[in-house]
N, C-alpha and C. Protein backbone atom coordinates (compact mmCIF):
# COMPACT_ATOMS: atom_id res chain seq x y z
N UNK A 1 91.46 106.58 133.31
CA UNK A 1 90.83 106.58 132.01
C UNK A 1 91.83 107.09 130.97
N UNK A 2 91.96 106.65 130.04
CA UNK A 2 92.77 106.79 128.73
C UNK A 2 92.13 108.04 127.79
N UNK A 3 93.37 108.93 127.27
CA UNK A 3 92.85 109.79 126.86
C UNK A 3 92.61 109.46 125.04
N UNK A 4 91.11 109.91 124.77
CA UNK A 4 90.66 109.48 123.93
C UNK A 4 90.09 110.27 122.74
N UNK A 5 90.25 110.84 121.12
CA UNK A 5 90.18 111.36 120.77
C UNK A 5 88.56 111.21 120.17
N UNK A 6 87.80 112.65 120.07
CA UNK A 6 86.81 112.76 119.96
C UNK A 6 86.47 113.05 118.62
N UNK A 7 85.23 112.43 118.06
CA UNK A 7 84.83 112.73 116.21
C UNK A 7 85.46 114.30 116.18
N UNK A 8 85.89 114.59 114.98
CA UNK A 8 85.86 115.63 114.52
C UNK A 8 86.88 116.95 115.24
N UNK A 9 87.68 115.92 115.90
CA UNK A 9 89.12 117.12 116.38
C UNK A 9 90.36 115.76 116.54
N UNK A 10 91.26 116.50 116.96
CA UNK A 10 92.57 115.97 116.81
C UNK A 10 93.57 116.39 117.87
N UNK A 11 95.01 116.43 116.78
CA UNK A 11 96.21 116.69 117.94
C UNK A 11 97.38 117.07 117.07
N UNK A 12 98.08 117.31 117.35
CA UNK A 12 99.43 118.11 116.52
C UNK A 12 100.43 118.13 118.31
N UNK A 13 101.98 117.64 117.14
CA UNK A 13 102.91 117.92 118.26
C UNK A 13 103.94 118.60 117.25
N UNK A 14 105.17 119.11 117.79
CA UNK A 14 106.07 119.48 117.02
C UNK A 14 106.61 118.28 116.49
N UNK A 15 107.35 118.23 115.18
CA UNK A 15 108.00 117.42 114.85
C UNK A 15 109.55 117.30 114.80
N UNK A 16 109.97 116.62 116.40
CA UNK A 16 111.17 116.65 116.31
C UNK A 16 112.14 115.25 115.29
N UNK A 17 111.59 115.12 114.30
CA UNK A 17 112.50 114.34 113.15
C UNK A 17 112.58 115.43 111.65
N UNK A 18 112.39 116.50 112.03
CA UNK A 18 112.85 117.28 110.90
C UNK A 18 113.98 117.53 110.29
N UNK A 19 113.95 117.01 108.92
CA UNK A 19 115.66 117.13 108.60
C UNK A 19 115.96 118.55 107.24
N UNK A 20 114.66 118.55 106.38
CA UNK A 20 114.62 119.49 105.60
C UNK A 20 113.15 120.22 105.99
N UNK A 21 113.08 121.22 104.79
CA UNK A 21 112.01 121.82 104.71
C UNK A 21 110.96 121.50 104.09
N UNK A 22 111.06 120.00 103.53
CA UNK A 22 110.00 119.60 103.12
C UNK A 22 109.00 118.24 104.22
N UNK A 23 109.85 118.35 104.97
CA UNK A 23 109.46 117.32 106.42
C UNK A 23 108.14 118.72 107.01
N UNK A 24 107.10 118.40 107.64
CA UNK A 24 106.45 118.86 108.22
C UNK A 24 107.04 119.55 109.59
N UNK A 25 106.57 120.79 109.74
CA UNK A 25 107.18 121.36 111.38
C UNK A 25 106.06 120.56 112.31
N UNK A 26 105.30 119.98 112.19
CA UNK A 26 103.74 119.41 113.64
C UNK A 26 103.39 118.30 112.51
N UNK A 27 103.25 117.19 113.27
CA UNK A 27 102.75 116.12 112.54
C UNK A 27 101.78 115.49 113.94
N UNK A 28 100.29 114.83 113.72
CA UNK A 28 99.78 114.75 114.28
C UNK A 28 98.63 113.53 114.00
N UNK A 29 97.57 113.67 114.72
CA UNK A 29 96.03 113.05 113.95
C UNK A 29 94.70 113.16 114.42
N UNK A 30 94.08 113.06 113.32
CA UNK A 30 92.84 113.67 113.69
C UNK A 30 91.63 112.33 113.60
N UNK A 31 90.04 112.54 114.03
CA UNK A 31 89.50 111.67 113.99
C UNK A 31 87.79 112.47 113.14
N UNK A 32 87.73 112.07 111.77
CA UNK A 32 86.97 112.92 111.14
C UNK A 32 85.64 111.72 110.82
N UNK A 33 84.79 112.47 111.07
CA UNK A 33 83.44 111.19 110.89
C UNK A 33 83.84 109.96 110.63
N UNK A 34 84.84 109.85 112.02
CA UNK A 34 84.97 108.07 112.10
C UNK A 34 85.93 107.80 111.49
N UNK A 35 86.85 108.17 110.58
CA UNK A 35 87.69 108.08 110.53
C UNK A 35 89.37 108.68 110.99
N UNK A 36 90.15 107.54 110.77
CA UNK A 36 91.71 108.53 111.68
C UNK A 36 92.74 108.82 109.97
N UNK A 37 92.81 109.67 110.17
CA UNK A 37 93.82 110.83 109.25
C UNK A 37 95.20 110.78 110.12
N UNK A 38 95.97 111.00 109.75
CA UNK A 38 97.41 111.23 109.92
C UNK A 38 97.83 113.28 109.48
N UNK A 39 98.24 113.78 110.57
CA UNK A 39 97.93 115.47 110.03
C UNK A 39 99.53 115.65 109.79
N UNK A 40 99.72 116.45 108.98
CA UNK A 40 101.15 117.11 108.97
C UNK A 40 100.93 118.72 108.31
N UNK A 41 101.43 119.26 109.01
CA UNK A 41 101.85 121.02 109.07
C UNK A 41 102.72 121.67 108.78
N UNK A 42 102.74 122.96 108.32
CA UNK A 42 104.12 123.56 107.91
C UNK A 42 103.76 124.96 107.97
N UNK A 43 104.77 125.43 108.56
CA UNK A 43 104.90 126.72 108.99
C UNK A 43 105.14 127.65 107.72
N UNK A 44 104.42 128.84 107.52
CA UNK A 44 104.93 129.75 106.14
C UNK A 44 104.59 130.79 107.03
N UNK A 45 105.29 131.44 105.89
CA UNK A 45 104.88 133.09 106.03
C UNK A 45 104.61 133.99 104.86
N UNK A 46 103.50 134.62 105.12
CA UNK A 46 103.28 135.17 103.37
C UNK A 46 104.09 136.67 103.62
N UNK A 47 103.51 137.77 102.31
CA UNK A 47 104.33 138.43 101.92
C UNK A 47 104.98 139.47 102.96
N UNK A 48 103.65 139.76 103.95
CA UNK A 48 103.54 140.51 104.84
C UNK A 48 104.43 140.24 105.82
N UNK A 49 105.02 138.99 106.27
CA UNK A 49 105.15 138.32 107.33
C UNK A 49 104.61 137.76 108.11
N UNK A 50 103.63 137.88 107.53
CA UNK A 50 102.33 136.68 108.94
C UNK A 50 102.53 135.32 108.60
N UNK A 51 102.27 135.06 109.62
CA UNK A 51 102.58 133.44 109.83
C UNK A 51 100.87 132.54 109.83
N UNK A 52 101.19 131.74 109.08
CA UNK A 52 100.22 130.51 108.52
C UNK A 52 100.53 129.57 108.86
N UNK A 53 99.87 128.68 108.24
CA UNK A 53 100.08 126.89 108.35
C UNK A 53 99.00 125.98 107.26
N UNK A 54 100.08 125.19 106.66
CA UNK A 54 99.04 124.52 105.64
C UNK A 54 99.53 123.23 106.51
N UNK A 55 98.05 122.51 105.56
CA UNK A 55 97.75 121.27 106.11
C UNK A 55 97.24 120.46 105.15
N UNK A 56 97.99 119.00 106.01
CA UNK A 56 97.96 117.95 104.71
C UNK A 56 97.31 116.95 105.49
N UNK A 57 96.59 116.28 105.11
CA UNK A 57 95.24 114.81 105.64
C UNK A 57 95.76 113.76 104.80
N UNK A 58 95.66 113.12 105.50
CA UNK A 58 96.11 110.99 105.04
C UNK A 58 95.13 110.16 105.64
N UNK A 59 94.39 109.41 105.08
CA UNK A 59 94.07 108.13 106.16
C UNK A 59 94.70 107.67 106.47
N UNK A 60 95.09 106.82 107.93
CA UNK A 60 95.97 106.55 108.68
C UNK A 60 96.39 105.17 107.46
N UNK A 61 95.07 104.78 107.06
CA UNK A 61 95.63 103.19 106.29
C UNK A 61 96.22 103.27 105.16
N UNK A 62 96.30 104.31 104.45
CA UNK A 62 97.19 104.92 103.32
C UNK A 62 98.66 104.89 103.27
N UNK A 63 99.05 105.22 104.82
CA UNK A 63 100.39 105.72 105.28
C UNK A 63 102.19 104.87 104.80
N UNK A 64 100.83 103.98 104.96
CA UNK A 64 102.32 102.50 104.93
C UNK A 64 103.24 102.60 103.82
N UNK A 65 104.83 102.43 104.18
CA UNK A 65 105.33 102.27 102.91
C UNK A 65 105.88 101.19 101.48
N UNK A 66 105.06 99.91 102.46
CA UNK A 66 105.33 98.36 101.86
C UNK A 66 104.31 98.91 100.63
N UNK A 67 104.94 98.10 99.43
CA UNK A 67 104.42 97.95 98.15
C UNK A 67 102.87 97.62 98.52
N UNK A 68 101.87 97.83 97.86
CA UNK A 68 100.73 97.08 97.84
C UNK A 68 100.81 95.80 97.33
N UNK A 69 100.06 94.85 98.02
CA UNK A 69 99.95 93.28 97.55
C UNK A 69 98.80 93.56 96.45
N UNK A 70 98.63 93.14 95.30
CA UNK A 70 97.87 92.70 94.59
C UNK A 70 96.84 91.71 94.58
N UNK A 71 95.58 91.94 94.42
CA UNK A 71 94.70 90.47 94.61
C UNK A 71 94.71 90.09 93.47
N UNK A 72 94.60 90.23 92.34
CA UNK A 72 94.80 89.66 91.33
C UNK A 72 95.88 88.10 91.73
N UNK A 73 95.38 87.34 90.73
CA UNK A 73 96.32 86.49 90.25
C UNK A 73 97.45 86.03 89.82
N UNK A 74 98.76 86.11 89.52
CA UNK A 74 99.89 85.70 89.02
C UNK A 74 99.59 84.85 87.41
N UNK A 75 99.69 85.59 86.76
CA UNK A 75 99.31 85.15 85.07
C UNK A 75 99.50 83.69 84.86
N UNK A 76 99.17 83.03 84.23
CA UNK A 76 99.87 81.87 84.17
C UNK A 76 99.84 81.32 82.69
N UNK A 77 100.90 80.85 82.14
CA UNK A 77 101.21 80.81 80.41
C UNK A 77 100.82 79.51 80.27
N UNK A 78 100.15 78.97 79.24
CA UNK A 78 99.44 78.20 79.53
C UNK A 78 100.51 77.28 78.35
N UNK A 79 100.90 78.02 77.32
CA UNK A 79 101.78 77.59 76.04
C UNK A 79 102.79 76.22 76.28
N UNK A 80 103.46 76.59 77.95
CA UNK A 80 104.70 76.11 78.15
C UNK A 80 104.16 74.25 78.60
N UNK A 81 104.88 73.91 78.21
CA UNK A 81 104.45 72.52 78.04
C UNK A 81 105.61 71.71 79.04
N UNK A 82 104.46 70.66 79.71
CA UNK A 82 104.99 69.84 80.94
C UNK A 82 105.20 68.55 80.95
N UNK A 83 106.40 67.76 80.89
CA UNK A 83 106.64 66.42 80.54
C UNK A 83 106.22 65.63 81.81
């Protein structure tokens, strides 16, 4: 049986493609009333020294980095005249 993620929890791994500090340390995903999120994490520390973690949520279908296609139409000039 395939392991299968359940409503309302997730997963986090380390992220070994870190190149700066603005790359996430755990990038992961979660499955929230039916939908899948994409998780990314980052390690802080506040003043004290304790250690935290903020967290950032994506829908997985958000993620992509191709331009959006437009449904709209392509304008069309109607002025230009056709022999």
């Amino acid at each position: 049986m395939a392991w299968e993620t359940r409503d309302n929890s997730g997963s986090m791994f380390k992220n070994n493609r870190k190149e700066t500090d603005k790359h996430p340390d755990m990038t992961g995903e979660a499955l929230i009333e039916g939908k899948t999120f994409w998780v990314n994490a980052w390690r802080k520390v506040d003043k004290n020294g304790n250690p935290w973690y903020s967290f950032a949520f994506k829908e997985k279908e958000q993620r992509s980095s191709a331009p959006a296609k437009s449904s709209k139409p392509a304008a069309i000039d109607d002025d230009i005249p056709f022999d």
